[in-house]
Protein backbone atom coordinates (compact mmCIF):
# COMPACT_ATOMS: atom_id res chain seq x y z
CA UNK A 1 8.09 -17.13 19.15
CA UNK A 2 10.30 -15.24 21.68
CA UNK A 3 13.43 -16.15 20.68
CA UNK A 4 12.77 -15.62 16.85
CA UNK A 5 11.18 -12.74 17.25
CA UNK A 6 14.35 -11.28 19.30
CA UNK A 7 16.52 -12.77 16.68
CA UNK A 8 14.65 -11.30 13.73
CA UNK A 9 14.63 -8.04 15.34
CA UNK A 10 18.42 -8.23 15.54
CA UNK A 11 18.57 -9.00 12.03
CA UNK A 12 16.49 -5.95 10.97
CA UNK A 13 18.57 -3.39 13.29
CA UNK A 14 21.43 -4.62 11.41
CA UNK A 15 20.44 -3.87 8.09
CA UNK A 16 19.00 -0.96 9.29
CA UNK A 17 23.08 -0.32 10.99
CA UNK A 18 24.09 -1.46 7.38
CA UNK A 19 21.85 1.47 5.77
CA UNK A 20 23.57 4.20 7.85
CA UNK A 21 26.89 2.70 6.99
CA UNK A 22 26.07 2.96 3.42
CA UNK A 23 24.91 6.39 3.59
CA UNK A 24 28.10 7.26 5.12
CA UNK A 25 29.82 5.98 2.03
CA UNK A 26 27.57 7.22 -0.45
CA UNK A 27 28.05 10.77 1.25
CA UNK A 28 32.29 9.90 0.71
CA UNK A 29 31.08 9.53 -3.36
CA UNK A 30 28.82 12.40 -3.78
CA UNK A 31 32.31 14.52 -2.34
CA UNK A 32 34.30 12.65 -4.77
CA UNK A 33 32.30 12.74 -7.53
CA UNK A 34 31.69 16.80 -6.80
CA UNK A 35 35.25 17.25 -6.95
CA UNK A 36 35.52 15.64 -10.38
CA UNK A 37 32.56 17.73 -11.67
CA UNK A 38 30.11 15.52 -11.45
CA UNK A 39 26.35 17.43 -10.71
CA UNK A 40 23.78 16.38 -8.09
CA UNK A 41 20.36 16.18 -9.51
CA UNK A 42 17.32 17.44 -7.55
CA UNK A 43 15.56 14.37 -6.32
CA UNK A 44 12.06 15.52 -4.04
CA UNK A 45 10.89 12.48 -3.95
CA UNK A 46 14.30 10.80 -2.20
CA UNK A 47 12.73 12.01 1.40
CA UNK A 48 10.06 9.27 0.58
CA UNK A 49 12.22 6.75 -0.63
CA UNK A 50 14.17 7.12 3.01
CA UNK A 51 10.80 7.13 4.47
CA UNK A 52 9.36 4.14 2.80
CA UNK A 53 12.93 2.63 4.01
CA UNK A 54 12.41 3.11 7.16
CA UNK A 55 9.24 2.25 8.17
CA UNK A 56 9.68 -1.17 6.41
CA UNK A 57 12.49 -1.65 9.28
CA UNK A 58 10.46 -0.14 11.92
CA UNK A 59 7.37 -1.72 10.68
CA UNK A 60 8.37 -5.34 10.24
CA UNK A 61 9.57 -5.64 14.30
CA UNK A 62 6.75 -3.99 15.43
CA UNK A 63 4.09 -6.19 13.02
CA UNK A 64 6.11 -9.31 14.23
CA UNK A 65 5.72 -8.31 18.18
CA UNK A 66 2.14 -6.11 18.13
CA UNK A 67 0.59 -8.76 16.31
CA UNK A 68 2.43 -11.63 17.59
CA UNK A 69 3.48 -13.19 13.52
CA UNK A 70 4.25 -16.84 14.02
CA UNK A 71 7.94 -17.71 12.46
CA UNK A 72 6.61 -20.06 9.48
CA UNK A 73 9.81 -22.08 8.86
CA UNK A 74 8.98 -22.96 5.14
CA UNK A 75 8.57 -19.04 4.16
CA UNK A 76 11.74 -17.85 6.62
CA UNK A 77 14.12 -19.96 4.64
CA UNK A 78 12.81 -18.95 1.05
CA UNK A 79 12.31 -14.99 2.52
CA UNK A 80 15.41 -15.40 3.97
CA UNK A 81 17.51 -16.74 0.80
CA UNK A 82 15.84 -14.18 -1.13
CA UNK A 83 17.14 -11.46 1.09
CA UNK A 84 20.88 -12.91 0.89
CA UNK A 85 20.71 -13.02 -2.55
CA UNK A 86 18.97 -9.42 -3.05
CA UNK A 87 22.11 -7.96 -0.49
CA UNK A 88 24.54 -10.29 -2.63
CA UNK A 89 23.28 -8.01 -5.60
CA UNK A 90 23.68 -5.19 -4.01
CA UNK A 91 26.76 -5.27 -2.69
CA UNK A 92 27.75 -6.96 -6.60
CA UNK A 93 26.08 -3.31 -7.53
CA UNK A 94 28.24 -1.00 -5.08
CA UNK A 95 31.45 -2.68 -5.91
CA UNK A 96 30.63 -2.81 -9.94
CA UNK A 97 29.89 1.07 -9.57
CA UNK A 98 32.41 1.77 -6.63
CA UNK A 99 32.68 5.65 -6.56
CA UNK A 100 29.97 6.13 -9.13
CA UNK A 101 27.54 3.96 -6.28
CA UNK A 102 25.10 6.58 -4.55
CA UNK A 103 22.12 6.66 -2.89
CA UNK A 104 21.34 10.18 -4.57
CA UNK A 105 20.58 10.74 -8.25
CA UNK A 106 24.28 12.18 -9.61
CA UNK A 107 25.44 12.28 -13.28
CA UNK A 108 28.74 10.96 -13.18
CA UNK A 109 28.20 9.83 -17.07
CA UNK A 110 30.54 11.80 -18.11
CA UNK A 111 33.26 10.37 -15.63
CA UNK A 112 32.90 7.15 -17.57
CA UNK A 113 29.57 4.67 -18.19
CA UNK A 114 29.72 1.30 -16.25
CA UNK A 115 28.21 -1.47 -18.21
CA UNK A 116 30.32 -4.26 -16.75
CA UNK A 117 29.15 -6.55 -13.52
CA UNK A 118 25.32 -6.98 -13.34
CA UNK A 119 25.04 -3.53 -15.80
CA UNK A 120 26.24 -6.34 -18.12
CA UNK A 121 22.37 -7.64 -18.19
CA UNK A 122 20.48 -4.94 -16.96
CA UNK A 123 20.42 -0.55 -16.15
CA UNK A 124 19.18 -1.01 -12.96
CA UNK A 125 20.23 -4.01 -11.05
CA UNK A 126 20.03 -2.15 -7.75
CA UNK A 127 16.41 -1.22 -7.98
CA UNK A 128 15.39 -4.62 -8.30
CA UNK A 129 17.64 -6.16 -5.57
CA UNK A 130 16.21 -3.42 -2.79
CA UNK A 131 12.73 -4.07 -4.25
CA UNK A 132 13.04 -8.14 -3.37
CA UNK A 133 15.45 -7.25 0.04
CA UNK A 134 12.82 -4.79 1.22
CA UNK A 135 10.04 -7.51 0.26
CA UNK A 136 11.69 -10.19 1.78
CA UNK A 137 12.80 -8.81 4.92
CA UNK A 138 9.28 -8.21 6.25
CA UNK A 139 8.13 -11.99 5.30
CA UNK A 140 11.20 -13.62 6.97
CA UNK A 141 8.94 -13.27 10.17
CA UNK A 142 5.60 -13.07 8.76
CA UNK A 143 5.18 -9.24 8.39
CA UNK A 144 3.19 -9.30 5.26
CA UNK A 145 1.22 -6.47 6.00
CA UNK A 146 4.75 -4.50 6.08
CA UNK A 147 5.51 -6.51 2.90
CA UNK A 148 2.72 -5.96 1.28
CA UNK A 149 1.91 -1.72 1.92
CA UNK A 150 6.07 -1.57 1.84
CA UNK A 151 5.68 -2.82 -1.81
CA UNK A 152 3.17 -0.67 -3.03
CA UNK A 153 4.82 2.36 -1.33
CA UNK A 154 8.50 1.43 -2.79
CA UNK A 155 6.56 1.17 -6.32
CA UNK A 156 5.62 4.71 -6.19
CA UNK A 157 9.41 5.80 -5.10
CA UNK A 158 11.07 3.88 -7.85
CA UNK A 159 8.68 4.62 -10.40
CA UNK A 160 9.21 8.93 -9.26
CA UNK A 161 13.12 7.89 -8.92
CA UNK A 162 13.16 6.13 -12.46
CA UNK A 163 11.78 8.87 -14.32
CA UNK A 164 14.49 11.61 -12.73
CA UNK A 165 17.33 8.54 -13.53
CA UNK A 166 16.90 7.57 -16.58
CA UNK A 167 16.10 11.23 -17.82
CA UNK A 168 19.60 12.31 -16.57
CA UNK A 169 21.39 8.55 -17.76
CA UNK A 170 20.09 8.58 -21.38
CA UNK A 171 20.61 12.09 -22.14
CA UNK A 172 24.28 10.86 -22.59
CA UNK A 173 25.10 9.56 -25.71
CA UNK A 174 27.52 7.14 -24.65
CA UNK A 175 25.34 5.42 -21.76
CA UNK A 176 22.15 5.40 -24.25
CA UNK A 177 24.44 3.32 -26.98
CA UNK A 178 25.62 1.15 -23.61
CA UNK A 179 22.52 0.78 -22.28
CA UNK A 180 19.02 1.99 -24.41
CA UNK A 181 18.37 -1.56 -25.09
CA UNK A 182 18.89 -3.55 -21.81
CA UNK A 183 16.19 -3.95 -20.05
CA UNK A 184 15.79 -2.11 -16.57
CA UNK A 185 15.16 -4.77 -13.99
CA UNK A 186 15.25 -8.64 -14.88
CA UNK A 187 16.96 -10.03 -17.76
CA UNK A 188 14.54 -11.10 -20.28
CA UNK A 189 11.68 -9.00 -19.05
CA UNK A 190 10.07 -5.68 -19.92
């Protein structure tokens, strides 16, 4: 278990490494996007989302060594192919969006509406590809406790994020003709 343990936890700090990075940019496009006009909406709950963040990548190394979570081969592939796929989403997402991208609420509608990429299928791809990565991560290594209470906590997040989003994104006329009948995660589903 040694080895894969010190391995996973080297895979974790570098997502967590990858989240800085990405704040970094998202910081670059809320300057940008300020410039242009665009307006910063109050967000309270966004402390909790970087909360819930974080102690999914503090939480899943510590499960895996505290608790001493075997690496079960069968569920580390499929956890781990999920994850790749949720980041290849993701990263589909940023460069789709590119200087709209943020990790704060901002209306940039009226800098233009984005329904190409994966906004082609549904309004928010990104949600749904954190949800799985931040599922996934946890169970590469057997962390389902961090799964499982990083789940329900990311549930209430999105659900308080959601309601701010698509209050500011369908007030526009042009993204609720775009995007008002898409569905918000998976395509085909709610």
């Amino acid at each position: 278990m040694e080895l894969s343990a010190t391995l996973y936890l080297g895979l974790v700090a570098g997502v967590g490494l990858l989240r800085l990075a990405e704040l970094r940019l998202s910081r670059r496009h809320q300057d940008r996007l300020a410039a242009r006009g665009a307006l910063k909406i109050s967000n309270p709950g966004f402390r909790w989302m970087v909360l819930v963040h974080a102690a999914v990548l503090l939480g899943s190394p510590a499960e895996v060594f505290l608790l001493r979570r075997p690496l079960l081969p069968r569920l580390a592939i499929s956890m781990l192919l999920l994850f790749l796929a949720a980041n290849a989403v993701r990263w589909w997402v940023i460069a789709t969006l590119g200087e709209h991208w943020n990790v704060q609420v901002v209306d940039s509608t009226s800098l233009g509406v984005i329904a190409t990429g994966p906004f082609r299928f549904v309004r928010h791809p990104n949600y749904a590809a954190v949800f799985a990565e931040m599922l996934a991560l946890p169970l590469i290594h057997t962390a389902w406790l961090t799964a499982l209470l990083g789940a329900l906590a990311h549930l209430v997040v999105l659900a308080q994020r959601l309601a701010i989003e698509d209050r500011v994104l369908l007030a526009n006329p042009q993204y609720r003709a775009a995007m008002a009948g898409k569905p918000r995660f998976l395509p085909g589903l709610f």
